[in-house]
Protein backbone atom coordinates (compact mmCIF):
# COMPACT_ATOMS: atom_id res chain seq x y z
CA UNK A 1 -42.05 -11.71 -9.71
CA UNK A 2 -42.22 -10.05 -6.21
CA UNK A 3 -39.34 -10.34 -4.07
CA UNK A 4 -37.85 -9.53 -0.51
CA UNK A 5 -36.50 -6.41 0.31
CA UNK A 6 -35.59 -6.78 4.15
CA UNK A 7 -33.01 -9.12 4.88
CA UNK A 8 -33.30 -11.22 7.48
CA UNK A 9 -29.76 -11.18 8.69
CA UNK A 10 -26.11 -10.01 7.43
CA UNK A 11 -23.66 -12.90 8.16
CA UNK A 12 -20.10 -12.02 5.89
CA UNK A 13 -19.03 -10.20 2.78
CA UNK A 14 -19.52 -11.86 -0.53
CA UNK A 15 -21.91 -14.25 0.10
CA UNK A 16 -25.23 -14.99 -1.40
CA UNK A 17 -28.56 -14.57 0.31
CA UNK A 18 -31.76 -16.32 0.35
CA UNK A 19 -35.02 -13.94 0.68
CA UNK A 20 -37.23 -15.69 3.00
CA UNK A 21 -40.22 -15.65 0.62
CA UNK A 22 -40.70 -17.60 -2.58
CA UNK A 23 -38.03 -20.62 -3.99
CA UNK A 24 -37.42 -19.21 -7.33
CA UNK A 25 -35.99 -15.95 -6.28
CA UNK A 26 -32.42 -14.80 -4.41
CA UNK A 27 -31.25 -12.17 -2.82
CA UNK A 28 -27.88 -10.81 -3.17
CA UNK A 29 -26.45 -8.59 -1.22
CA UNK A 30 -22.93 -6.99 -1.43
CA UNK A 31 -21.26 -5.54 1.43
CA UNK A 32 -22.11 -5.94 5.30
CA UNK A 33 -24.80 -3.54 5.43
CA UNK A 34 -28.03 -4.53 4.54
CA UNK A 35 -28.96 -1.16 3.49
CA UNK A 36 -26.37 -1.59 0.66
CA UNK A 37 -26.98 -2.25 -3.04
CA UNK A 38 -29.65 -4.86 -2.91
CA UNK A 39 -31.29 -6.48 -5.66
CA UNK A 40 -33.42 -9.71 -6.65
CA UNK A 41 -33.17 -12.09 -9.35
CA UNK A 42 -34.54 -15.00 -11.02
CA UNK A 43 -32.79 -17.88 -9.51
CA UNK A 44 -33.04 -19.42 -13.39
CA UNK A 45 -31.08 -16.39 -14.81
CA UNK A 46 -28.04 -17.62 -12.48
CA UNK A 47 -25.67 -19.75 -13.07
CA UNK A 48 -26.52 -23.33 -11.03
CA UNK A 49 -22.56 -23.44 -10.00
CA UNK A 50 -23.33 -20.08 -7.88
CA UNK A 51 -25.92 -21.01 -5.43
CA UNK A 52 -27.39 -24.89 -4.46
CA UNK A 53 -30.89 -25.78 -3.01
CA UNK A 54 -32.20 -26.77 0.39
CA UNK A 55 -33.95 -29.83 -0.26
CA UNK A 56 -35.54 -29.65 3.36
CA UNK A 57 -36.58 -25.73 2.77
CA UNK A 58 -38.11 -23.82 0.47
CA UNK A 59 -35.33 -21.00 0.98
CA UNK A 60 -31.81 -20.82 -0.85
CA UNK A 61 -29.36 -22.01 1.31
CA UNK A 62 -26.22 -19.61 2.02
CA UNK A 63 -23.47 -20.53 -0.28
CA UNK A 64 -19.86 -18.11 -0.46
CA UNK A 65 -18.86 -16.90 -3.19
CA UNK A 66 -15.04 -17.76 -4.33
CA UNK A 67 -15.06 -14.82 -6.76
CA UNK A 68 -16.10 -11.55 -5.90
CA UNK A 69 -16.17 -10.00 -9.42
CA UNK A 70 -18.68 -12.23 -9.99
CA UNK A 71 -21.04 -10.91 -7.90
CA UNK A 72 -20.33 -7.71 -8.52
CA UNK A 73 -21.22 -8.94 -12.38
CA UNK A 74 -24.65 -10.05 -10.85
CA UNK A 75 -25.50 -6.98 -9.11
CA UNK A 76 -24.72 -5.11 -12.35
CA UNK A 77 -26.54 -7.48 -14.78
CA UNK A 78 -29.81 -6.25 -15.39
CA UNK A 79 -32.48 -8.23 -13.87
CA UNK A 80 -34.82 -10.48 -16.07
CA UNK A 81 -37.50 -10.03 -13.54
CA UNK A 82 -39.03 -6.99 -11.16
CA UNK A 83 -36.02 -6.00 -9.16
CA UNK A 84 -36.19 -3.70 -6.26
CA UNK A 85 -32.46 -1.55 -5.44
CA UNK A 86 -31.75 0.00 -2.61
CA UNK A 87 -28.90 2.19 -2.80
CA UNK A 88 -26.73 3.84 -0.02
CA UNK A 89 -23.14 3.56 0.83
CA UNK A 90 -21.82 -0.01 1.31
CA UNK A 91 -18.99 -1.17 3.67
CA UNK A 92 -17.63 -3.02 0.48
CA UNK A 93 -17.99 -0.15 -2.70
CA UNK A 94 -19.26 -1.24 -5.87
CA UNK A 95 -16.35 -0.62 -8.47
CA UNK A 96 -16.85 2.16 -10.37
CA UNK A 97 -17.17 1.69 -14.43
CA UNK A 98 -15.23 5.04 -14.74
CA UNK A 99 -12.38 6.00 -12.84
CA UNK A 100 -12.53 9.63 -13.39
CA UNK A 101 -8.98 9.96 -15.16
CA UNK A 102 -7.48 9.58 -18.70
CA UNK A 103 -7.55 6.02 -18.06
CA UNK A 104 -11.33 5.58 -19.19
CA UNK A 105 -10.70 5.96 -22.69
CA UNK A 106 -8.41 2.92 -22.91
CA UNK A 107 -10.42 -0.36 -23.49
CA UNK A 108 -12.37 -1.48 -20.64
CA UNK A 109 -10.23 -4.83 -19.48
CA UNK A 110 -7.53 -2.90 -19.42
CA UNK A 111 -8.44 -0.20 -17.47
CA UNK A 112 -8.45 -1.95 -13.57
CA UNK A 113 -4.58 -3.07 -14.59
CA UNK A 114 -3.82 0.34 -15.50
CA UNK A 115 -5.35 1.50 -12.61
CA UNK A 116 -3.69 -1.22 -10.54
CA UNK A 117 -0.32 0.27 -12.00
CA UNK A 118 -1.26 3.76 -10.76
CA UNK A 119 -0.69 5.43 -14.48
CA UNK A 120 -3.32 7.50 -13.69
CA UNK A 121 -1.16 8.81 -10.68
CA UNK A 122 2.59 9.42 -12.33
CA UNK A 123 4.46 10.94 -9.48
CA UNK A 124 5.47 7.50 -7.42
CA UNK A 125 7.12 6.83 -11.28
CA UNK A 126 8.97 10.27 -10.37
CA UNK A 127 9.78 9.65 -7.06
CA UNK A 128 11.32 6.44 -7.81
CA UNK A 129 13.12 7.74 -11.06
CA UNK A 130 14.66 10.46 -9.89
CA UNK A 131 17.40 9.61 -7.29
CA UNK A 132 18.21 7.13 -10.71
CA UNK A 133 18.58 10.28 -12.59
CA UNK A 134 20.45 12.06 -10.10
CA UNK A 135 23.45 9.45 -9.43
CA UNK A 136 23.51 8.34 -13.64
CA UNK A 137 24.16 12.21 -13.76
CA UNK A 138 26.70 12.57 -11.39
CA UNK A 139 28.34 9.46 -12.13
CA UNK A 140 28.83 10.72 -15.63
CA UNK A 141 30.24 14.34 -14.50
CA UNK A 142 32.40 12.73 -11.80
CA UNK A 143 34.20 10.05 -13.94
CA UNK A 144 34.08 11.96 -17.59
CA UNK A 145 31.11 9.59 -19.15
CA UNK A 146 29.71 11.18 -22.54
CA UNK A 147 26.11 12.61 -22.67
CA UNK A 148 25.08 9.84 -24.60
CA UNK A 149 25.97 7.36 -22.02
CA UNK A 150 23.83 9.20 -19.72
CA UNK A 151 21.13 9.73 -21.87
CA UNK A 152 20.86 6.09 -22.80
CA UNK A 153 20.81 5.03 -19.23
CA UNK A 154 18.39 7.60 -17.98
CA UNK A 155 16.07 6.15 -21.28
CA UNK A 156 16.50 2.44 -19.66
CA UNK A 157 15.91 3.20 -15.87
CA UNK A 158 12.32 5.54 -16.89
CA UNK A 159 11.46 2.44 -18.22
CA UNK A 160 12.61 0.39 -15.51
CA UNK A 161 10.75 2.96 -13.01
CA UNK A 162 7.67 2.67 -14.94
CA UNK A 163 7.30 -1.16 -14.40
CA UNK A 164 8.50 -1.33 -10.83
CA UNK A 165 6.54 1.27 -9.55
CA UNK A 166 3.93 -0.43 -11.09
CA UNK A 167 5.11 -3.89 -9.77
CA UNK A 168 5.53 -2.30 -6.18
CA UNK A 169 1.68 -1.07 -6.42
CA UNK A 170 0.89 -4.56 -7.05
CA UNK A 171 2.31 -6.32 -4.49
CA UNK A 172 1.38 -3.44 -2.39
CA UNK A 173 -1.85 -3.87 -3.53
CA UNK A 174 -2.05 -7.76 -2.56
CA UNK A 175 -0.93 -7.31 0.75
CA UNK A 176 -3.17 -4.66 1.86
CA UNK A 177 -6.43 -6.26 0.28
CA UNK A 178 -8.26 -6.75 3.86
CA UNK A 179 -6.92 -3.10 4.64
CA UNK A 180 -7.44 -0.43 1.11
CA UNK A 181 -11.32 -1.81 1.00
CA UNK A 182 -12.00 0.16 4.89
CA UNK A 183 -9.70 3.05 4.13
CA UNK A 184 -11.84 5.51 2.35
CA UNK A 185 -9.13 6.64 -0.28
CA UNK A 186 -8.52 3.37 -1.21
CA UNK A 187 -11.13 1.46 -1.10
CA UNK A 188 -11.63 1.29 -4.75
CA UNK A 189 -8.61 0.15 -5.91
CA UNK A 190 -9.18 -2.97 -8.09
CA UNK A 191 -8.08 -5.83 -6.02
CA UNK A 192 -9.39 -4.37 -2.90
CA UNK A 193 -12.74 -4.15 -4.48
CA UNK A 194 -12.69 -6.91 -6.31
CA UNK A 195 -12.24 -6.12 -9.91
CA UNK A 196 -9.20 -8.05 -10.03
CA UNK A 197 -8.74 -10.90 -8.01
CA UNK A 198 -6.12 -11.55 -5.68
CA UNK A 199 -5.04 -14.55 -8.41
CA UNK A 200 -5.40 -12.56 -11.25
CA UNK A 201 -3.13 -10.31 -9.45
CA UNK A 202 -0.26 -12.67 -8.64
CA UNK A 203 -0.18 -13.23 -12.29
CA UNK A 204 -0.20 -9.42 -13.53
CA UNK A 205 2.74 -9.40 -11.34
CA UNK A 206 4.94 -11.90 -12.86
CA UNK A 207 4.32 -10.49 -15.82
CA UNK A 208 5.85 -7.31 -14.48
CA UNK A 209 8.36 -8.79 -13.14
CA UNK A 210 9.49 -10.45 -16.04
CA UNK A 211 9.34 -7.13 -18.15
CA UNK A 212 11.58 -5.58 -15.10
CA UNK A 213 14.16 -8.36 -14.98
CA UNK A 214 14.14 -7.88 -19.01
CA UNK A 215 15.51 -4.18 -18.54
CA UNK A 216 17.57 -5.12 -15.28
CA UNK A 217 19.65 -7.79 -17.74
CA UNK A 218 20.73 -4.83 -19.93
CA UNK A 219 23.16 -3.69 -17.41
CA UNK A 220 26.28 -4.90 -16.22
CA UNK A 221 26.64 -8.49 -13.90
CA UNK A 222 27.78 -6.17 -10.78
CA UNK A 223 24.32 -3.89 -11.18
CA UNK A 224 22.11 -7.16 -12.49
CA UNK A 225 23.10 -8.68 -8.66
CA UNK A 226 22.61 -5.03 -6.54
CA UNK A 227 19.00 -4.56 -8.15
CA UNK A 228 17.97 -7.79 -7.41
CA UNK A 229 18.82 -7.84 -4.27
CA UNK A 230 16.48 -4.58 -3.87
CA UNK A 231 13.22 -7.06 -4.26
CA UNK A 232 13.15 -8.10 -0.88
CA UNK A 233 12.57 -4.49 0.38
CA UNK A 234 10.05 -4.06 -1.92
CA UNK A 235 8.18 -7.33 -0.78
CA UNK A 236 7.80 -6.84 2.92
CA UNK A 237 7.65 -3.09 2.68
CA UNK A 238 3.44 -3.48 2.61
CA UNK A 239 4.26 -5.86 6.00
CA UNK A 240 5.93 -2.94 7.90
CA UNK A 241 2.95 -0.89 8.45
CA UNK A 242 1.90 -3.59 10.59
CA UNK A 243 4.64 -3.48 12.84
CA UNK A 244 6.06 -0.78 13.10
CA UNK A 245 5.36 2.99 13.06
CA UNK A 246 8.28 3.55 11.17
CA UNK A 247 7.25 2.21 7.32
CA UNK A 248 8.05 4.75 5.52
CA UNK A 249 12.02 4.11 6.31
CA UNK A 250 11.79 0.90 4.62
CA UNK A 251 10.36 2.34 1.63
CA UNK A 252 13.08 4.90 1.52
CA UNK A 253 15.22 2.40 1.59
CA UNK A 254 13.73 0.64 -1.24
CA UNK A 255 12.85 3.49 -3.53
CA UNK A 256 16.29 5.18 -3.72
CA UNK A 257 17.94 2.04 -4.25
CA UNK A 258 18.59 3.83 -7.54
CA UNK A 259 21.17 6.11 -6.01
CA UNK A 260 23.57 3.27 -5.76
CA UNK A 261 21.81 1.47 -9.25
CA UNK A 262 22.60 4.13 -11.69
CA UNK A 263 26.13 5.25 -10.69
CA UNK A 264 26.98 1.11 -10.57
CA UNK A 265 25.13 1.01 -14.36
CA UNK A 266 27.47 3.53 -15.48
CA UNK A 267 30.85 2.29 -14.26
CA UNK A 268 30.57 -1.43 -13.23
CA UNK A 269 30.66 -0.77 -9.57
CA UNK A 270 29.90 2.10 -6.38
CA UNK A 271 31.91 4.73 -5.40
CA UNK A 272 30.08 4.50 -2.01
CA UNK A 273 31.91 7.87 -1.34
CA UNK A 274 29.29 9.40 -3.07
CA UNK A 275 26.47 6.97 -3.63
CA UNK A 276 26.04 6.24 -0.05
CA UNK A 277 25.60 10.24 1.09
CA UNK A 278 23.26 10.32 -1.86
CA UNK A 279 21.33 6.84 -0.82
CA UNK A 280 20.96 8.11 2.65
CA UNK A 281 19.79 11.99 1.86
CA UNK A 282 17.23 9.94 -0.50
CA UNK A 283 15.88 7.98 2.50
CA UNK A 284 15.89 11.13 4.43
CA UNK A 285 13.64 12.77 1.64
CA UNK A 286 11.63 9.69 0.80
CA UNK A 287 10.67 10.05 5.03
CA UNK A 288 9.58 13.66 4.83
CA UNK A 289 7.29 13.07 1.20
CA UNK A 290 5.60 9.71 2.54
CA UNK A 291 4.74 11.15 5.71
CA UNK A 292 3.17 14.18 4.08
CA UNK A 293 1.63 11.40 2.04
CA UNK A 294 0.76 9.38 4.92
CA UNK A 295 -1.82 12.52 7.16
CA UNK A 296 -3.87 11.88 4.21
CA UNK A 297 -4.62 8.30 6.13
CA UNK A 298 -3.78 8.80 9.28
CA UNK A 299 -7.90 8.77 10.78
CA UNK A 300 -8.75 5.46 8.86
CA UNK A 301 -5.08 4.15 9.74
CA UNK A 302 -6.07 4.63 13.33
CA UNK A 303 -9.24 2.55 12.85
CA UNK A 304 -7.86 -0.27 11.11
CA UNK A 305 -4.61 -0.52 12.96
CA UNK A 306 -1.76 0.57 10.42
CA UNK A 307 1.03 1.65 11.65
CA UNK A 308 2.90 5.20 10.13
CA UNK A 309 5.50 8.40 10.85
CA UNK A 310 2.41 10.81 10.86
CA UNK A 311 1.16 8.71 13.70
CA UNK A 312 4.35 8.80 15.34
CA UNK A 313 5.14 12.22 14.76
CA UNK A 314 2.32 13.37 15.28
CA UNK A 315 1.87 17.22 16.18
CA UNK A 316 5.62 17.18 15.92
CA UNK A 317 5.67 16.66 12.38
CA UNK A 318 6.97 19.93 11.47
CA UNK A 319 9.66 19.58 13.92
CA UNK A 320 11.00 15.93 12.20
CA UNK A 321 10.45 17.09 8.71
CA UNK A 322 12.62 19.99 9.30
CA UNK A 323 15.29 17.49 10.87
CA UNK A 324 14.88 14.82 7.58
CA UNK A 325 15.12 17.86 4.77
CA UNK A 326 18.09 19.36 7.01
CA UNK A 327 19.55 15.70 6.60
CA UNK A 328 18.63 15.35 3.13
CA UNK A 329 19.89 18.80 2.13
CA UNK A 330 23.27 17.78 3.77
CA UNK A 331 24.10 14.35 2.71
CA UNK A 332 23.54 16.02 -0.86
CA UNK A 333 26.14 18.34 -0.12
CA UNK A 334 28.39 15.82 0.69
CA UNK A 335 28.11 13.70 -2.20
CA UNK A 336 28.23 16.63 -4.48
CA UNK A 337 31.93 17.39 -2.61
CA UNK A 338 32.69 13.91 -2.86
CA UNK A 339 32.32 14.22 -6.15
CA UNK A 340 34.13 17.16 -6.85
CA UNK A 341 30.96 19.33 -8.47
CA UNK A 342 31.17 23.09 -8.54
CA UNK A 343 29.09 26.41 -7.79
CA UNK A 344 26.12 25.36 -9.93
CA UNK A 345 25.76 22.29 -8.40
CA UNK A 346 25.87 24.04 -4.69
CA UNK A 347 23.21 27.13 -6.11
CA UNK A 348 20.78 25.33 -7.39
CA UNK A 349 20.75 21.58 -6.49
CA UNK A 350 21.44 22.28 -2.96
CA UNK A 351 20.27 25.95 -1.94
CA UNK A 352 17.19 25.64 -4.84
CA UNK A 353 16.32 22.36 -3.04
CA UNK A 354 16.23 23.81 0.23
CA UNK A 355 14.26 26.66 -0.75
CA UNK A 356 11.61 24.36 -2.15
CA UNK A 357 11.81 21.89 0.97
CA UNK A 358 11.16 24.96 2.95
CA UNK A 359 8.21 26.25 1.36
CA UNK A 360 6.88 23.08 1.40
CA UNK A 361 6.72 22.50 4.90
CA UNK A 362 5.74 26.12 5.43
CA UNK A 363 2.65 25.72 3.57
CA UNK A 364 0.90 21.94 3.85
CA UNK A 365 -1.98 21.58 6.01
CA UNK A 366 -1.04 18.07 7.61
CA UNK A 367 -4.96 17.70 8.60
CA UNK A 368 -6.05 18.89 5.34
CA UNK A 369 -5.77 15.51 2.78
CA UNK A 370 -5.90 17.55 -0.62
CA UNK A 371 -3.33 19.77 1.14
CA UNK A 372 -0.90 16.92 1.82
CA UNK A 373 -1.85 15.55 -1.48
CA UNK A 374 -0.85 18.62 -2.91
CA UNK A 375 2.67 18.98 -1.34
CA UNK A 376 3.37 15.57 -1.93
CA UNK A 377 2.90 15.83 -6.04
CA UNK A 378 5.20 18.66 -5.50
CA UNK A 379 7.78 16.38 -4.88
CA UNK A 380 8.29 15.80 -8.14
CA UNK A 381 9.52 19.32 -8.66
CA UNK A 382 11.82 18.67 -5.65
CA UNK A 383 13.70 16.10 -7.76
CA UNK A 384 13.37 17.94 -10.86
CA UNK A 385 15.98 20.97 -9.20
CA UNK A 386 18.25 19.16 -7.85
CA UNK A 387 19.13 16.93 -11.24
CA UNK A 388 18.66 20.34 -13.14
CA UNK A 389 21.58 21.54 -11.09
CA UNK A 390 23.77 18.41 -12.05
CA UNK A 391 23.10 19.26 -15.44
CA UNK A 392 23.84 23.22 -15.15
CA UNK A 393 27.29 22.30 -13.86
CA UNK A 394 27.72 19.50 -16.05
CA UNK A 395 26.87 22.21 -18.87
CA UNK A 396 29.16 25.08 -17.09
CA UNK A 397 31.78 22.96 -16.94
CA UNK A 398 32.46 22.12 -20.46
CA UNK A 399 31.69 25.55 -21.55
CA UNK A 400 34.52 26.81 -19.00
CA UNK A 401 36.66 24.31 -20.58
């Protein structure tokens, strides 16, 4: 069967087209460039709920689609009759089959959830993790807990990072739907393409929400209340990229809410003495990571209108970054005092920290992406030395007796 392969006009994304030729065929076209994937099908190989006729016309009328995946199942199904593809690159990208990682030998449904989770992508699990790990650890050396203590709790909140990271991509992801499908990095993430829909989504995120709240009950009442209260800063964090240039201080505050957490799961309550020098240096570092993170954006952020630090910074990024790990250096020098830890603690959680903060920002390329990409992943080793140090002194103090 012959078939169309102009067409005629481009009037929205995900809609169905009608070639301007012969009743028993359709166009469809996905994306808002008619130079995109294009192919024609039998109308009789579709199902009737998908399109409807024009009783007046011999043409298909326009009908929009309510699900997205499944037109992107039509352009994939092979065609029953002589198809004609035109392939370029689309405004709206055809999800890949494959995402390139590990992920793509688990089973095929549940590799867009996966994906959705960033498991693929481990060190936002770090990033949240650690200030966790660093204020169960120092909770345990300041008030005498056991190792096992610690080591239980550290166990619980991996998990708990694990599924809230996850949970926060989600609802990251749901938010920013309209916005990851015309930013170039993230254009193929699965709700933003349409693998998963935005329903779908919703309910992928009560379900981690539930398996969150299921670790959350295994603490104490006064630590249930303080981490549910975090929730709300990880709702309308997605929200403050659209008003203000100044994001990435909400997610700070959000994603070291585990500075106050795990010292509060380890003795019923806060010694705010030290958890709130801690809380604050986190915020401090969570603002020089994200807006390393954040250059990798910042020309698509422009053009759709997102708001971040590297935008406000700027070409003074160095300057502010220097400022935030002075600040984050500090205030972990004052909770470690606070606290009463000794010389390992100063040698290699605070001066090893700093040394890595500094090479850091001495070698990113803030307009290079895979150089900020780089630095940012190194992060991970940031939080890595400065627990390691709790640990050495935790270790050098029992050994001194």
């Amino acid at each position: 069967m012959a078939c169309a392969t102009n067409v005629s006009r481009v009037l929205a994304t995900g809609r169905l087209w009608h070639a301007p030729t012969q009743r028993t065929s359709a166009m469809l076209v996905f994306g808002q460039d008619p130079r995109s994937t294009v192919r024609c099908f039998s109308t009789r190989s579709l199902t009737p709920a998908l399109l409807h006729w024009n009783k007046t016309s011999p043409m298909l009328s326009v009908f929009r689609l309510k699900h997205r995946p499944v037109l992107t199942q039509l352009l994939h199904r092979p065609s029953t009759t002589t198809s004609t593809s035109i392939t370029t690159n689309p405004t709206t990208p055809t999800p890949p089959a494959n995402y390139g990682t590990w992920l793509d030998k688990m089973p095929s449904s549940w590799r867009p959830y996966l994906y959705l989770m960033r498991l693929d992508k481990p060190i936002g699990t770090w990033l949240l993790y650690w200030p966790c790990a660093w204020s169960i650890s120092m909770a345990a050396y300041g008030e005498h807990l056991s190792v096992s203590s610690a080591a239980y709790m550290m166990g619980l909140f991996g998990a708990g990072a694990l599924i809230m990271r996850g949970a926060g991509c989600t609802i990251n992801d749901l938010w920013d739907k309209d916005i990851d499908n015309r930013v170039e990095r993230t254009k193929l993430r699965p709700i933003a393409s349409g693998v998963i829909s935005p329903k779908r989504g919703i309910a992928f995120l009560g379900l981690q929400l539930s398996a969150g709240l299921a670790i959350l009950t295994q603490l104490n009442i006064y630590s249930i209340i303080l981490g549910a209260s975090s929730l709300s800063l990880v709702t309308i964090y997605p929200l403050m990229k659209r008003i203000t240039y100044w994001p990435q201080s909400v997610l700070g505050l959000a994603f070291n809410w585990g500075a106050l957490l795990g010292w509060s799961a380890m003795t019923g309550s806060c010694n705010w003495t030290v958890c709130l020098p801690l809380y604050l240096g986190g915020v401090s570092w969570t603002l020089v990571y994200d807006t390393i993170y954040a250059h990798q954006d910042k020309k698509d952020d422009v053009q759709v209108g997102v708001k971040s630090t590297a935008l406000r910074f700027g070409e003074k990024t160095p300057q502010w970054l220097a400022a935030f790990s002075t600040s984050f250096v500090s205030l972990t020098a004052l909770a470690g005092y606070m606290n009463g830890q000794g010389l390992p603690f100063y040698a290699v959680s605070v001066a090893g920290t700093a040394a890595h903060l500094a090479w850091q920002l001495r070698t990113v390329q803030y307009d290079d992406p895979k150089s900020c990409w780089r630095i940012f992943a190194s992060h991970q080793q940031t939080g890595t030395i400065l627990w390691s140090g709790i640990v050495l002194d935790t270790a050098y103090r029992a050994m001194m007796g």
